[in-house]
PDB file of N, CA and C in Angstrom:
ATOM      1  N   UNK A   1     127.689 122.316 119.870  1.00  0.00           N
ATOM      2  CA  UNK A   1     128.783 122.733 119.022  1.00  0.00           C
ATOM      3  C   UNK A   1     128.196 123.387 117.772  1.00  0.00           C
ATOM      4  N   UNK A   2     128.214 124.743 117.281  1.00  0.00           N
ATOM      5  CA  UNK A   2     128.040 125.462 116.414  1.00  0.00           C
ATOM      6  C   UNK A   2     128.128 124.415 114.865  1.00  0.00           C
ATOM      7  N   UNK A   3     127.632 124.906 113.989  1.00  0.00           N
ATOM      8  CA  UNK A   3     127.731 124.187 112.722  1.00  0.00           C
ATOM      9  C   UNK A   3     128.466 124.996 111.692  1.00  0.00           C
ATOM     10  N   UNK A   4     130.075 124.772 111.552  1.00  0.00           N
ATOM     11  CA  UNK A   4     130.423 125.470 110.854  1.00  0.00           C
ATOM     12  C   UNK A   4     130.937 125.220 109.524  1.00  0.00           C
ATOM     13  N   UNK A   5     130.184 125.163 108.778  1.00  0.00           N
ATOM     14  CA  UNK A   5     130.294 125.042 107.309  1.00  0.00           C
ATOM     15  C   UNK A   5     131.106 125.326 106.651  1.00  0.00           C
ATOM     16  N   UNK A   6     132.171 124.398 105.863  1.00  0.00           N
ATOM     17  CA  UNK A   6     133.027 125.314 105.167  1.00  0.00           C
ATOM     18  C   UNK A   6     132.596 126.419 103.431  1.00  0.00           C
ATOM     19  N   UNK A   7     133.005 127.305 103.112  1.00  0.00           N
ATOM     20  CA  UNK A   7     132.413 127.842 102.379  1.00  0.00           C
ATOM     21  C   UNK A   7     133.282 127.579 100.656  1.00  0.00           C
ATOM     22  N   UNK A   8     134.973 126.866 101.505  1.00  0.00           N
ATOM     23  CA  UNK A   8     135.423 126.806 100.402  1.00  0.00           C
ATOM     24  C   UNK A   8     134.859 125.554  99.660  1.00  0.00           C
ATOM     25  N   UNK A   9     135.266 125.272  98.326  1.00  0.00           N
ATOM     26  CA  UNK A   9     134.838 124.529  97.415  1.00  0.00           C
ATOM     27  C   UNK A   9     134.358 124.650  96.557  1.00  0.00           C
ATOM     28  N   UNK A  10     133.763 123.557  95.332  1.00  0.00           N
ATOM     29  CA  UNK A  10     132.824 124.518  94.422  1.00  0.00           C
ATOM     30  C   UNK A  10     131.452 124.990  94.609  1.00  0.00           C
ATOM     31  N   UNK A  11     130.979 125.813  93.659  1.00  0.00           N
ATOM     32  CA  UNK A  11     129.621 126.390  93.506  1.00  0.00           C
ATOM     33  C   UNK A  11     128.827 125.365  93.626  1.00  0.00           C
ATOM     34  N   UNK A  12     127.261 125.627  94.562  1.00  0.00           N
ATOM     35  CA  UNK A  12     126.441 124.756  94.508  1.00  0.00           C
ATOM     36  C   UNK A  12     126.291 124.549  93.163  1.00  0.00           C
ATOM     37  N   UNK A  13     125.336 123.209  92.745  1.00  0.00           N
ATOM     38  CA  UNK A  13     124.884 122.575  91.686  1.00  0.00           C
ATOM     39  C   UNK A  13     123.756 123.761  91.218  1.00  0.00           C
ATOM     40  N   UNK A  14     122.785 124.104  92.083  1.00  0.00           N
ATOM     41  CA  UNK A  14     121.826 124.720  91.600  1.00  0.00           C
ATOM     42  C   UNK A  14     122.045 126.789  90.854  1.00  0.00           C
ATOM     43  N   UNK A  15     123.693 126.725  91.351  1.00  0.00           N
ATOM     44  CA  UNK A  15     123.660 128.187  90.364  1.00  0.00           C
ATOM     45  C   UNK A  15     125.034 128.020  90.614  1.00  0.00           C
ATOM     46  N   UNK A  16     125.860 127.155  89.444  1.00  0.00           N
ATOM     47  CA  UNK A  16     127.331 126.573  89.227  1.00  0.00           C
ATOM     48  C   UNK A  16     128.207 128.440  88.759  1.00  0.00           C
ATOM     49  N   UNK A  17     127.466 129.373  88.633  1.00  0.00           N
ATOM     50  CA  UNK A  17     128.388 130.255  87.902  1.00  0.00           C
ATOM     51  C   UNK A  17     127.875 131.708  88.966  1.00  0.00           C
ATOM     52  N   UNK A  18     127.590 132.051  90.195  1.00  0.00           N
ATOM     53  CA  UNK A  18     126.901 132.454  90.955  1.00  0.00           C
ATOM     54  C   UNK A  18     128.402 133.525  91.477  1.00  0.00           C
ATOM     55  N   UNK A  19     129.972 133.329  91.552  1.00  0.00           N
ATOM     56  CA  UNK A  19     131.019 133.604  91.889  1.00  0.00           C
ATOM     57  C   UNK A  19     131.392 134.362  90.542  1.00  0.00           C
ATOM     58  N   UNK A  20     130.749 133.643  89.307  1.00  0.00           N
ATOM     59  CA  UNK A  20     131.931 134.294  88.384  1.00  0.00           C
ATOM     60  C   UNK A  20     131.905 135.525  88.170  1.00  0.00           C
ATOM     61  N   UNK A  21     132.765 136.524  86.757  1.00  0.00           N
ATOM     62  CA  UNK A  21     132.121 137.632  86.702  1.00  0.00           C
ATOM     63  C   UNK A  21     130.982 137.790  85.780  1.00  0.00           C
ATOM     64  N   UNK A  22     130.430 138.868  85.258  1.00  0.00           N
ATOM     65  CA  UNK A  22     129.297 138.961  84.096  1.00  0.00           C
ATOM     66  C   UNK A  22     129.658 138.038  83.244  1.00  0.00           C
ATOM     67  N   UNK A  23     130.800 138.270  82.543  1.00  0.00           N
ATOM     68  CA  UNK A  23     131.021 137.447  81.286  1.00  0.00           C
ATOM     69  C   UNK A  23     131.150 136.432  81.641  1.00  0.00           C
ATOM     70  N   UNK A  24     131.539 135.710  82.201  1.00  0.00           N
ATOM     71  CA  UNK A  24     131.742 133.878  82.508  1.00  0.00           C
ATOM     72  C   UNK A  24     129.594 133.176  82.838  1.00  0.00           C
ATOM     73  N   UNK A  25     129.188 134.453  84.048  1.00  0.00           N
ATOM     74  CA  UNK A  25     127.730 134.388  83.902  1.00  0.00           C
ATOM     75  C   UNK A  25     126.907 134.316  82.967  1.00  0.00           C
ATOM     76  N   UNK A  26     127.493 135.227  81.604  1.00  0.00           N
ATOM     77  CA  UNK A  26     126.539 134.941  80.398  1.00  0.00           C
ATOM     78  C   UNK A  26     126.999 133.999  79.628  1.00  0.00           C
ATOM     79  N   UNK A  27     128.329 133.583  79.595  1.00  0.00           N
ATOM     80  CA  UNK A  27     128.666 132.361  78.572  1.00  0.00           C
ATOM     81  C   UNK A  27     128.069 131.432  79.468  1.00  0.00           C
ATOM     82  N   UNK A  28     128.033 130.948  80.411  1.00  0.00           N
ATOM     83  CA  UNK A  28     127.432 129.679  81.293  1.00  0.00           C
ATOM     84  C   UNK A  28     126.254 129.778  81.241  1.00  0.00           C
ATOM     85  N   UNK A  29     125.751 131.004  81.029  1.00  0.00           N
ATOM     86  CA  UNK A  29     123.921 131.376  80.642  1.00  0.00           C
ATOM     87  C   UNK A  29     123.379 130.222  79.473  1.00  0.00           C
ATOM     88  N   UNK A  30     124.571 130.687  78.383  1.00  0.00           N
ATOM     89  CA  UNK A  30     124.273 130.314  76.910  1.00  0.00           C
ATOM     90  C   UNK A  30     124.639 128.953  77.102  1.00  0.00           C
ATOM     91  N   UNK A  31     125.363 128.727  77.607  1.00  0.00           N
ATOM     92  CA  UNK A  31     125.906 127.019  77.315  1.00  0.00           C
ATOM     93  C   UNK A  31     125.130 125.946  77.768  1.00  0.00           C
ATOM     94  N   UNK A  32     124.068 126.998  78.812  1.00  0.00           N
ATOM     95  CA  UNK A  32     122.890 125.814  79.616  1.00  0.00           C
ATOM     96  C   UNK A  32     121.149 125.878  78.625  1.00  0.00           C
ATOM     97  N   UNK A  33     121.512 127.311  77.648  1.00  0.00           N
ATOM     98  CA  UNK A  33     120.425 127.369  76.997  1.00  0.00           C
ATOM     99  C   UNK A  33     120.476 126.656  75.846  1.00  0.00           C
ATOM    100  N   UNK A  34     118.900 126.045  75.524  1.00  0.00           N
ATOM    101  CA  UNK A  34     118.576 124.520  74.523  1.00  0.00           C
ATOM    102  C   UNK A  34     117.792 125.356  73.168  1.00  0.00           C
ATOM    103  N   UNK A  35     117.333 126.784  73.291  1.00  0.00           N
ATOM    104  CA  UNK A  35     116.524 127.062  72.371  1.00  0.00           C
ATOM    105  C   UNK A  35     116.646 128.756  72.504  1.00  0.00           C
ATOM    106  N   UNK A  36     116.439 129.474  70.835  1.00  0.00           N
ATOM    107  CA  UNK A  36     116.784 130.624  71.007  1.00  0.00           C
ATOM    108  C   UNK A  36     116.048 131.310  72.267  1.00  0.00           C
ATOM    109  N   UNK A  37     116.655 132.269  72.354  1.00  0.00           N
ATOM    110  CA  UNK A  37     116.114 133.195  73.985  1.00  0.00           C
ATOM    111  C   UNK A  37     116.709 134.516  73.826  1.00  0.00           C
ATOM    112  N   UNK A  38     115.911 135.380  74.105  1.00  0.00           N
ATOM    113  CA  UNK A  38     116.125 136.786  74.100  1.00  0.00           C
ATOM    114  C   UNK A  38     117.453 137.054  74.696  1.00  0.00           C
ATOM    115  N   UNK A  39     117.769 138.286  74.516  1.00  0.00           N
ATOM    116  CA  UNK A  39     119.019 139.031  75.553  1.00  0.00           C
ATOM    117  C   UNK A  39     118.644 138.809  76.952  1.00  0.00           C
ATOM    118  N   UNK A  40     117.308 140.036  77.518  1.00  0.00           N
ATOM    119  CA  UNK A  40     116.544 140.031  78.268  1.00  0.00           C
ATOM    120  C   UNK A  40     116.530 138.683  79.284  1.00  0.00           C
ATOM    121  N   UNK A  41     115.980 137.846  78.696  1.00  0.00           N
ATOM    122  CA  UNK A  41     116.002 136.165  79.687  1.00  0.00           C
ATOM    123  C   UNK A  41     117.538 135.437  80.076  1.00  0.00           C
ATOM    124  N   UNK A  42     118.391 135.879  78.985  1.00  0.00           N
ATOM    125  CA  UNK A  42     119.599 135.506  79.311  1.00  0.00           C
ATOM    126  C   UNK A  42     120.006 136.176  80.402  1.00  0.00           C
ATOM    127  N   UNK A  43     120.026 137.429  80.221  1.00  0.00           N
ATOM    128  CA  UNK A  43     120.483 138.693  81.318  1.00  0.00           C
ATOM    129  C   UNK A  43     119.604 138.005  82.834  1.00  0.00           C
ATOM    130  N   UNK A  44     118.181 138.090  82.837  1.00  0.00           N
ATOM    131  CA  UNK A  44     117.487 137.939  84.337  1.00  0.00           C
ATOM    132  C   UNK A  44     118.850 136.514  84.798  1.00  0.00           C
ATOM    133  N   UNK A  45     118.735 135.449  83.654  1.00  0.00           N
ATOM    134  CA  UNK A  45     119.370 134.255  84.311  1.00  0.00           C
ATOM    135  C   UNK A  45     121.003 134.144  84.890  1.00  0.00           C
ATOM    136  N   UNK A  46     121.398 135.444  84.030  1.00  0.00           N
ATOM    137  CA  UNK A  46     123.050 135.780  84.343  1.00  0.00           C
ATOM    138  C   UNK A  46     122.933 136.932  85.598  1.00  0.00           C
ATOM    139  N   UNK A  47     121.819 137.342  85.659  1.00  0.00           N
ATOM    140  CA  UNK A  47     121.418 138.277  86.926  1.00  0.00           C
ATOM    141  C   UNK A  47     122.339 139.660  86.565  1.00  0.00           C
ATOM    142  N   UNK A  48     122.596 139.917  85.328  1.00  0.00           N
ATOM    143  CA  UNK A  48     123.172 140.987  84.907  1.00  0.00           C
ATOM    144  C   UNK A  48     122.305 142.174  84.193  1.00  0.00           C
ATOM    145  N   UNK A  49     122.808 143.495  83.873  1.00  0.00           N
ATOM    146  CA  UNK A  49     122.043 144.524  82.961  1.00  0.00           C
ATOM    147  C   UNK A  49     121.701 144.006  81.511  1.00  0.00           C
ATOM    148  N   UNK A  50     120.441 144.063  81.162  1.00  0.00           N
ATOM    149  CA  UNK A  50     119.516 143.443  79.683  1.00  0.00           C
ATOM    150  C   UNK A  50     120.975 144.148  78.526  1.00  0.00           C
ATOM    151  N   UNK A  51     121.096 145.574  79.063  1.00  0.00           N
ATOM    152  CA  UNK A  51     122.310 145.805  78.126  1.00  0.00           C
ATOM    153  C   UNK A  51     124.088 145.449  78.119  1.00  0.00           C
ATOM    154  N   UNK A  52     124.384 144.858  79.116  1.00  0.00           N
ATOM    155  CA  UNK A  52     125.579 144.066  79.503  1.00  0.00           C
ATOM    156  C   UNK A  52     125.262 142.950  78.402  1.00  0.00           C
ATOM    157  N   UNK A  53     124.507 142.013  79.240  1.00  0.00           N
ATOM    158  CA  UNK A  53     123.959 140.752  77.912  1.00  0.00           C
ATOM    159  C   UNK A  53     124.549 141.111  76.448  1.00  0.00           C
ATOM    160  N   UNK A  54     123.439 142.083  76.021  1.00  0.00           N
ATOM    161  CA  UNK A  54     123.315 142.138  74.417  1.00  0.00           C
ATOM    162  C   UNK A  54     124.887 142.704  73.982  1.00  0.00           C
ATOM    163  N   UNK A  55     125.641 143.161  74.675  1.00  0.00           N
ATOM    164  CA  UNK A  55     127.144 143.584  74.510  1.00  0.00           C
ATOM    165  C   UNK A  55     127.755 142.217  74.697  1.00  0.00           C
ATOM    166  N   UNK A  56     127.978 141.494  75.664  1.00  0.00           N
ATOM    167  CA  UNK A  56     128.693 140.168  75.972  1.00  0.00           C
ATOM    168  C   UNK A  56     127.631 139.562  74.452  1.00  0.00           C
ATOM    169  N   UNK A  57     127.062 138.924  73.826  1.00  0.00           N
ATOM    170  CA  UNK A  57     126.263 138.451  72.995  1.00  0.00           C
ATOM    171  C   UNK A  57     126.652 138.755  71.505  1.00  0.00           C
ATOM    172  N   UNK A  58     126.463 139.965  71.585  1.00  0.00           N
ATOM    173  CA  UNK A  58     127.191 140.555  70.203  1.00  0.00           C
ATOM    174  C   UNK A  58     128.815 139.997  70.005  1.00  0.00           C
ATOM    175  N   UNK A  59     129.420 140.287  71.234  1.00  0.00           N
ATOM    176  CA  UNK A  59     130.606 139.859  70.557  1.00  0.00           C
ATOM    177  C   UNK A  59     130.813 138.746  70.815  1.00  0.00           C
ATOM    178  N   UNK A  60     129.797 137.503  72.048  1.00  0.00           N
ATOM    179  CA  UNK A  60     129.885 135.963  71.467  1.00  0.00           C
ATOM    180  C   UNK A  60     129.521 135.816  70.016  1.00  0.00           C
ATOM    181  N   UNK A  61     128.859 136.193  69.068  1.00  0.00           N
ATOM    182  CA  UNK A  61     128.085 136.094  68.126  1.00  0.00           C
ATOM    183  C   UNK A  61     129.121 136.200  67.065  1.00  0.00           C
ATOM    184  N   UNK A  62     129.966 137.672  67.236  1.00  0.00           N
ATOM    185  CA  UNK A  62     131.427 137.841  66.310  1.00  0.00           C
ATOM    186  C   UNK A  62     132.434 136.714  66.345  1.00  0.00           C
ATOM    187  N   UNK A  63     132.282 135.697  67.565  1.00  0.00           N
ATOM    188  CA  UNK A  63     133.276 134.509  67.660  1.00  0.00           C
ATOM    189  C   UNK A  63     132.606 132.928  67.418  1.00  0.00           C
ATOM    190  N   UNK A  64     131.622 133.395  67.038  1.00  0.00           N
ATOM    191  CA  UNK A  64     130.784 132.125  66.571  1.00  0.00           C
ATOM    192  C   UNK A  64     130.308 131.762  67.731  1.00  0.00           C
ATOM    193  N   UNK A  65     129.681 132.153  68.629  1.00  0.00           N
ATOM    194  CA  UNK A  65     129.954 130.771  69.855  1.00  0.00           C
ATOM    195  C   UNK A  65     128.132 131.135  69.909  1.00  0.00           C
ATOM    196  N   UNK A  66     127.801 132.284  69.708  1.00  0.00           N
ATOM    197  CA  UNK A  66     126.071 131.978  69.575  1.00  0.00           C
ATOM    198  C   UNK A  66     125.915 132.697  68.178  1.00  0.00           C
ATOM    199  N   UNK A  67     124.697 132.848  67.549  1.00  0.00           N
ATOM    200  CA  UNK A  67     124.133 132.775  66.705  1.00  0.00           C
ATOM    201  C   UNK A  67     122.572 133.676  66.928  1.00  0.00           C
ATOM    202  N   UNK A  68     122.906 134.829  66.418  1.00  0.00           N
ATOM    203  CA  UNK A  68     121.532 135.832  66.601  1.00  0.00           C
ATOM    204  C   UNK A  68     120.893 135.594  65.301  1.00  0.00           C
ATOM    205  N   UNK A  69     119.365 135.609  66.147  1.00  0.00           N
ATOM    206  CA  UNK A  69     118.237 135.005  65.244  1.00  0.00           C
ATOM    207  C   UNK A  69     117.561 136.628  65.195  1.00  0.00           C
ATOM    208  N   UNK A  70     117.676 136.841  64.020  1.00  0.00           N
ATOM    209  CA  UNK A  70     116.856 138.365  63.585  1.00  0.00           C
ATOM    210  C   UNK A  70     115.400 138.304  63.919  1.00  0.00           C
ATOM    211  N   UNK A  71     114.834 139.183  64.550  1.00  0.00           N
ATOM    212  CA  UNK A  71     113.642 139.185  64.606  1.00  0.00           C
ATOM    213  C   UNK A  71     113.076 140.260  65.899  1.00  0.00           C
ATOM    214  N   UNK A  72     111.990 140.192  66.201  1.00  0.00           N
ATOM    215  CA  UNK A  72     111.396 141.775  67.870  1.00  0.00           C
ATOM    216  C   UNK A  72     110.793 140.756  68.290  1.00  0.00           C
ATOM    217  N   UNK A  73     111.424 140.673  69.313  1.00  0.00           N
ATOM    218  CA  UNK A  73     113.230 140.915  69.821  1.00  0.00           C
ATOM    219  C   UNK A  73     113.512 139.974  69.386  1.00  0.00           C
ATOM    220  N   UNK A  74     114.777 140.280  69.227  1.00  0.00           N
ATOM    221  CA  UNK A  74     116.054 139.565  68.683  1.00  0.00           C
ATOM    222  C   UNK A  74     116.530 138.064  69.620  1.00  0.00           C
ATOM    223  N   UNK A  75     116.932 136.877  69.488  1.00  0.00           N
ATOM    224  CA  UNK A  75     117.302 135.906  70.272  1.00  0.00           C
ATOM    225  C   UNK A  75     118.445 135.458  69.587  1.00  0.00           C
ATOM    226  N   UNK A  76     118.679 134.853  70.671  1.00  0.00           N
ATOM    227  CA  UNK A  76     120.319 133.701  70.632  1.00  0.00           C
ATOM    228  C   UNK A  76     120.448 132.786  71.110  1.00  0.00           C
TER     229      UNK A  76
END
């Protein structure tokens, strides 16, 4: 008998935001990150464009929800 898996349910544990879109990917990026981190590392981990990131970022940053640390390169 075939093994047929259902697919509905939630996201595995090991990449909980893997369905969402960019933006839900980079806020779930930030909410799992413990210490500032580039655009760049956020982006590889949201699996999105380095310049998507720093756009979603900027305007988390305008709503308080991260906090850009000035500096080359820049982190949040």
């Amino acid at each position: 008998m075939p093994d047929t898996a259902s697919t509905d349910g939630p996201s595995s544990f090991d990449d909980p935001f893997s369905e969402d879109d960019v933006e839900q990917r980079i806020y779930g990026t930030i909410l799992q990150t413990r210490e500032p981190t580039t655009a760049s590392a956020i982006a590889e981990r949201a699996e999105c464009d380095p310049k998507t990131a720093r756009k979603y970022l900027s305007w988390f940053g305008e709503l308080g929800i991260v906090i850009r640390h000035d500096g080359h390169p820049a982190t949040y």
